[in-house]
N, C-alpha and C. Protein backbone atom coordinates (compact mmCIF):
# COMPACT_ATOMS: atom_id res chain seq x y z
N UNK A 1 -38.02 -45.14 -4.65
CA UNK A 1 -37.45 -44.81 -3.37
C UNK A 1 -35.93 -44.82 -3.43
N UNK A 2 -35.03 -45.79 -4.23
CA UNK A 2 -34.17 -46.08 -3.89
C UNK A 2 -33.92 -44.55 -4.71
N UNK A 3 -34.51 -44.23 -5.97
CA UNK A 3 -33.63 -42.93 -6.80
C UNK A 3 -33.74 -41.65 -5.60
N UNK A 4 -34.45 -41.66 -4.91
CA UNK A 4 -34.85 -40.82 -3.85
C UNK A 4 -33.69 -40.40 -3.39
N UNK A 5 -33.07 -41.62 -2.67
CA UNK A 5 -32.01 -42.00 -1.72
C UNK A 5 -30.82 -40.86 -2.51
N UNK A 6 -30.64 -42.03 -3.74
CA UNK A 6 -29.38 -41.54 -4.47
C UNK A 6 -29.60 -40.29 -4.71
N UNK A 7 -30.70 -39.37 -5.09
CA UNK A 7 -30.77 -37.88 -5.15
C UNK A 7 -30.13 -37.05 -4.04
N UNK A 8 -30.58 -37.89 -3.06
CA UNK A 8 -30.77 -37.21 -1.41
C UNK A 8 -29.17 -36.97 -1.27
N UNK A 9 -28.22 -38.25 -1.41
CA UNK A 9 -26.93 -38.65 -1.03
C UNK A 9 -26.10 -37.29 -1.87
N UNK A 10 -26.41 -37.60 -3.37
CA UNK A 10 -25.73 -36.71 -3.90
C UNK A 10 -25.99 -35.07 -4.04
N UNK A 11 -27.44 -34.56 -3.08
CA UNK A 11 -27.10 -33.38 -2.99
C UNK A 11 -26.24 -32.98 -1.44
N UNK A 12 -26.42 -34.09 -0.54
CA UNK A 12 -25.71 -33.74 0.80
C UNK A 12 -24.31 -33.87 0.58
N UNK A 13 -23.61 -34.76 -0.51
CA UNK A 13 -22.08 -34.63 -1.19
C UNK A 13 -21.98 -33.21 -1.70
N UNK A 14 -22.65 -32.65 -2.62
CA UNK A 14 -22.38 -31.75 -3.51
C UNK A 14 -22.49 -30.64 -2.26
N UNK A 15 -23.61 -30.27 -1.56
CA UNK A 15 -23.27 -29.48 -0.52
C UNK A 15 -21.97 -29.42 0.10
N UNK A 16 -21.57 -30.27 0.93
CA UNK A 16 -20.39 -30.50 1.72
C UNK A 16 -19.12 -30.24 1.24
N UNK A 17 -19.17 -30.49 -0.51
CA UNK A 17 -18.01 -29.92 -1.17
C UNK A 17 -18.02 -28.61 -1.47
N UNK A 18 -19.64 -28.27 -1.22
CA UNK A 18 -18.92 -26.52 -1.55
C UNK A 18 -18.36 -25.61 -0.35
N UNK A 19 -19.33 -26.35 0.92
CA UNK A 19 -18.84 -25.78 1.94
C UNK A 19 -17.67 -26.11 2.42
N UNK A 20 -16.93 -27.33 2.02
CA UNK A 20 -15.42 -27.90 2.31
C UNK A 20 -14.69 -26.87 1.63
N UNK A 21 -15.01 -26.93 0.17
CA UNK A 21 -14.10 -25.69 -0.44
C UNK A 21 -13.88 -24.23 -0.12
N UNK A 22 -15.27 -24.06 0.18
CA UNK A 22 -15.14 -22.49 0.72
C UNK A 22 -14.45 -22.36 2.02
N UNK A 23 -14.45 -23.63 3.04
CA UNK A 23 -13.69 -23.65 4.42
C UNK A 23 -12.06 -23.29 3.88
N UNK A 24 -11.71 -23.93 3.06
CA UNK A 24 -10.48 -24.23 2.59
C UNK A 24 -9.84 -22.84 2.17
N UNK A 25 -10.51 -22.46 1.57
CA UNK A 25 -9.87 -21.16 0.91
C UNK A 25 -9.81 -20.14 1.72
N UNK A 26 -10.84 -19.49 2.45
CA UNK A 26 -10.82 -18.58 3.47
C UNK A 26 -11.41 -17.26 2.92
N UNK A 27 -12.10 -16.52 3.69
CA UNK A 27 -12.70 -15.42 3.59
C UNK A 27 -11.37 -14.41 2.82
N UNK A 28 -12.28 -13.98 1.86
CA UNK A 28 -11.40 -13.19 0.95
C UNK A 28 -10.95 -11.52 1.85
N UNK A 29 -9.41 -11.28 1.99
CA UNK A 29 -9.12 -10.09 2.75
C UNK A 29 -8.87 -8.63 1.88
N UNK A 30 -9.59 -7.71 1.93
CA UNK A 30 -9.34 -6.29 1.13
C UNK A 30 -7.78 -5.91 1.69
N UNK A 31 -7.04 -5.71 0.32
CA UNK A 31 -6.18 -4.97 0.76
C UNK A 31 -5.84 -3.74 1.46
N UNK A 32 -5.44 -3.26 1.83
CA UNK A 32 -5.46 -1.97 2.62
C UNK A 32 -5.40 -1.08 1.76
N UNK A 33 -6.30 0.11 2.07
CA UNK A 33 -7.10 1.18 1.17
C UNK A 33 -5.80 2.52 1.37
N UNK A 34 -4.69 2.52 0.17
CA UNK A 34 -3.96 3.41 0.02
C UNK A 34 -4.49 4.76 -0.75
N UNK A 35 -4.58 5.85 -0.17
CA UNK A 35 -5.06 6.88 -0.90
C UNK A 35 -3.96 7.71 -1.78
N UNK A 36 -3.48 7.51 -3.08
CA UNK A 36 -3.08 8.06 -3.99
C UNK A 36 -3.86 9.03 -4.65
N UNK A 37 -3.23 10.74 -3.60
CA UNK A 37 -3.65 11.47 -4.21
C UNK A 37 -3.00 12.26 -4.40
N UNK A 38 -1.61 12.16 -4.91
CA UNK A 38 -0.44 13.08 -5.27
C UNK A 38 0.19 14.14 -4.13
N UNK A 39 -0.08 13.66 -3.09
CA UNK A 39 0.18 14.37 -1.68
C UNK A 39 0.88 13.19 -0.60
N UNK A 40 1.99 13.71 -0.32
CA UNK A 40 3.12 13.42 0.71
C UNK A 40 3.39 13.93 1.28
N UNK A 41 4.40 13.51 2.30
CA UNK A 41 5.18 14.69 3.39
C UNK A 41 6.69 14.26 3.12
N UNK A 42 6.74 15.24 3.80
CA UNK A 42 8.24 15.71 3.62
C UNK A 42 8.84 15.71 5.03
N UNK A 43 10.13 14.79 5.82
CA UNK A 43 10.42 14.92 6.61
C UNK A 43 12.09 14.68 7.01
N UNK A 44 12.55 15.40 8.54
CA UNK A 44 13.55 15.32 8.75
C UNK A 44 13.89 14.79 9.74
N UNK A 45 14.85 13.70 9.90
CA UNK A 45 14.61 12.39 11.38
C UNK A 45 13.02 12.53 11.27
N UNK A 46 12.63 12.53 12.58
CA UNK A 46 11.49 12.74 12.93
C UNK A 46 10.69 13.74 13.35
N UNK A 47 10.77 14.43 12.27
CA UNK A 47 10.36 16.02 12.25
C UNK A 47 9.65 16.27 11.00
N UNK A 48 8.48 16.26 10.86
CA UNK A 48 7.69 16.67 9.46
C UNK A 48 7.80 18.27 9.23
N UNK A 49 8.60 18.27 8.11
CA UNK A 49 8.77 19.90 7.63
C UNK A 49 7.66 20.12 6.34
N UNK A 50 7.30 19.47 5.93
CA UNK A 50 6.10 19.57 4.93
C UNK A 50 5.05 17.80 5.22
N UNK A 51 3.83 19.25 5.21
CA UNK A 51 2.63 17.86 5.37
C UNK A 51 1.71 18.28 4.05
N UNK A 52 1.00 17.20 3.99
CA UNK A 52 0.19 17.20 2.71
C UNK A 52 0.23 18.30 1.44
N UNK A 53 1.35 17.50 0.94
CA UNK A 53 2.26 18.71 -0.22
C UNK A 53 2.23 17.92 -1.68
N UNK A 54 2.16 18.47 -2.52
CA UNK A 54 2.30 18.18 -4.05
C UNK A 54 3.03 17.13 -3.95
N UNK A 55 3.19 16.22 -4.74
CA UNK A 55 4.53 15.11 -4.74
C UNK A 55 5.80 15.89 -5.53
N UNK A 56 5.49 16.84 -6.80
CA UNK A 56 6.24 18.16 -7.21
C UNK A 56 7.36 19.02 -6.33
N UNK A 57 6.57 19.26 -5.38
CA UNK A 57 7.34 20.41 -4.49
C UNK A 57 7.44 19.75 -3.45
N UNK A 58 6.93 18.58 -2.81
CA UNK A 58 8.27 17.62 -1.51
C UNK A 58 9.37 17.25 -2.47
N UNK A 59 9.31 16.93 -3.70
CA UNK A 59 10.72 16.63 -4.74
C UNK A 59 11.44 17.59 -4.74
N UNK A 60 11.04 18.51 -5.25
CA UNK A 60 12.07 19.74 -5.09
C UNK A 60 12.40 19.97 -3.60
N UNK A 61 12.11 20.43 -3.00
CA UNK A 61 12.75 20.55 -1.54
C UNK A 61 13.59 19.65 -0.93
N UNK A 62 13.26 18.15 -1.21
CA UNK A 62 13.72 17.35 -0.50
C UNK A 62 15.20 17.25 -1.63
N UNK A 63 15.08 17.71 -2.58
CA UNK A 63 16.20 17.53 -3.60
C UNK A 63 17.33 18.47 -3.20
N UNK A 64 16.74 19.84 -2.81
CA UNK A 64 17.55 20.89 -2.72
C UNK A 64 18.09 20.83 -1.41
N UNK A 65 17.70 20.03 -0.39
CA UNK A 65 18.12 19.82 0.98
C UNK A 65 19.43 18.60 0.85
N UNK A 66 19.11 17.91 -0.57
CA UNK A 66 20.19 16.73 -0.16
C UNK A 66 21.11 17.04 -1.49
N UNK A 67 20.77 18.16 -2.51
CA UNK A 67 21.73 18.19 -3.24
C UNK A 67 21.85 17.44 -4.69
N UNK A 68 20.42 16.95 -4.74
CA UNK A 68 20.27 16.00 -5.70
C UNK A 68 19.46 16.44 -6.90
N UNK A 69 19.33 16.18 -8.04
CA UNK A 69 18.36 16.34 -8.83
C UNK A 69 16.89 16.12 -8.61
N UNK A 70 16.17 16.45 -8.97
CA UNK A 70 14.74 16.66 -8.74
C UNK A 70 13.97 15.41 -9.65
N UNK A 71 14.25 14.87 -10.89
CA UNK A 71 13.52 13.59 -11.41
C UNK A 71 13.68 12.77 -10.52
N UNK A 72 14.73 12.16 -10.23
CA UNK A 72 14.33 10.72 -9.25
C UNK A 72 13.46 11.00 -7.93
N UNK A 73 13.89 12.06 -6.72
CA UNK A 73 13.51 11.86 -6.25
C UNK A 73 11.40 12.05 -5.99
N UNK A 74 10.93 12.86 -7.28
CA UNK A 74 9.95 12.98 -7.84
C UNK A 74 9.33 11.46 -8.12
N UNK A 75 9.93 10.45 -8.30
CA UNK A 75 9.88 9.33 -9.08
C UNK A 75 9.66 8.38 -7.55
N UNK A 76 10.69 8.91 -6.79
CA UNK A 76 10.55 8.02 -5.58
C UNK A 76 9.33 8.64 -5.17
N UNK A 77 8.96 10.02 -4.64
CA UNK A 77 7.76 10.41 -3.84
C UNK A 77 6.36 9.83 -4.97
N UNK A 78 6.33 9.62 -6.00
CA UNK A 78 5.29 9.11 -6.74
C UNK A 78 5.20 7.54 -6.17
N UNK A 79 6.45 6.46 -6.41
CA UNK A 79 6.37 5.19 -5.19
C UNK A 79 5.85 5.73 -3.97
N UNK A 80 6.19 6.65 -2.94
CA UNK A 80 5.28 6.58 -1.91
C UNK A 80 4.44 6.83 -1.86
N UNK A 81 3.44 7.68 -2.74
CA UNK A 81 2.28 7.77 -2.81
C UNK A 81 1.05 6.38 -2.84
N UNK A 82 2.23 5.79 -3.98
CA UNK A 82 1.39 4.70 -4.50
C UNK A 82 1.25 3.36 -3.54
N UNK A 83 2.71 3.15 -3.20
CA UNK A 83 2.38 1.97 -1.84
C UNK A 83 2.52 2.29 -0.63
N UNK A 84 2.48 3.41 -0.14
CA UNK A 84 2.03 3.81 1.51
C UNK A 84 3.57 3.65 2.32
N UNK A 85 4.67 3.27 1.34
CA UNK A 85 6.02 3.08 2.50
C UNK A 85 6.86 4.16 2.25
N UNK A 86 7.42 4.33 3.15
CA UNK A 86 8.28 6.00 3.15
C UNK A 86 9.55 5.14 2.78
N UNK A 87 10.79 6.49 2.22
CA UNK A 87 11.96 6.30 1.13
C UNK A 87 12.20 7.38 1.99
N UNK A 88 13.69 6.93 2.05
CA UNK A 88 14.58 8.27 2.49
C UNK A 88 15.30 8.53 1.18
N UNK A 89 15.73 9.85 0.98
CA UNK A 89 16.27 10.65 0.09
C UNK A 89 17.75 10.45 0.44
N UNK A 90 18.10 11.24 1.33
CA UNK A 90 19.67 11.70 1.54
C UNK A 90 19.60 11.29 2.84
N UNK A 91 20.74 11.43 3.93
CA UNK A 91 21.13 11.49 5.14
C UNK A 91 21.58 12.47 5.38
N UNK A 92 21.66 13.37 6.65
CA UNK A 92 21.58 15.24 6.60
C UNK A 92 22.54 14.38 8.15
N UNK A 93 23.23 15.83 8.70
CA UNK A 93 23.40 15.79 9.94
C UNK A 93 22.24 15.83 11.34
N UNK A 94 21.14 16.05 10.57
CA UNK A 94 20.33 16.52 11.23
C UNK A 94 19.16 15.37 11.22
N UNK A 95 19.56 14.38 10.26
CA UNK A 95 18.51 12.74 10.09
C UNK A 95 18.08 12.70 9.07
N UNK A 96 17.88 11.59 8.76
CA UNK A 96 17.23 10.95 7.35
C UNK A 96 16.35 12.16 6.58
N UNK A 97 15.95 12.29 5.14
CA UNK A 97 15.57 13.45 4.26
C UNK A 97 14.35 12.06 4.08
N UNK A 98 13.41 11.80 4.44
CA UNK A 98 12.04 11.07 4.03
C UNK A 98 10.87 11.92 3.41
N UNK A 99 10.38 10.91 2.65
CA UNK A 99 9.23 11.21 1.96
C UNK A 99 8.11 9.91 2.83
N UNK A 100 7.03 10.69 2.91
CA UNK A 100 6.62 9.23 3.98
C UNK A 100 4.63 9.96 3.28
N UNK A 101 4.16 8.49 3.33
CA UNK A 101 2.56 8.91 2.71
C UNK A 101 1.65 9.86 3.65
N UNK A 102 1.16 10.59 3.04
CA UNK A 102 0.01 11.87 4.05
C UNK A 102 -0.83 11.17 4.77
């Protein structure tokens, strides 16, 4: 009887620690589902002049609007693809030159 006991004790411990631990840590959260599929936009202030466009040709455009070479800003629209946050290019009279995710 008494090994009974001690069985009993130490599976209601061993329980309680898994459920203590799992309290502790917290339900595991999915990161947010970025779709990298080589498509951006292209915008001016707040004016989209190209929507769901090559990351290629928002580079070039957005290059030829601000005067710049075409590798970097190719390099930046590939970053927005990949983490979902928009990059401005140049500053125009007319508002920010952004690349912002489709």
């Amino acid at each position: 009887m008494n090994i009974m006991r001690k069985a009993g004790a130490g599976i209601a411990l061993t329980g309680s620690l898994l459920l203590g631990g799992g309290a502790l840590a917290g339900p595991a959260v999915a990161a947010p589902n970025q779709t990298q599929d080589g498509l951006i936009n292209v915008a001016i202030g707040d004016v989209t002049i190209l929507e769901d466009v090559n990351i290629g040709v928002a580079a070039q455009v957005a290059a030829n609007i601000c005067g710049v070479k075409v590798g970097p800003v190719a390099v930046l629209g590939q970053a927005v693809d990949r983490t979902g946050a928009p990059a401005t290019v140049c500053t125009t009279d007319q508002g920010p030159i952004t690349l912002r995710q489709n």
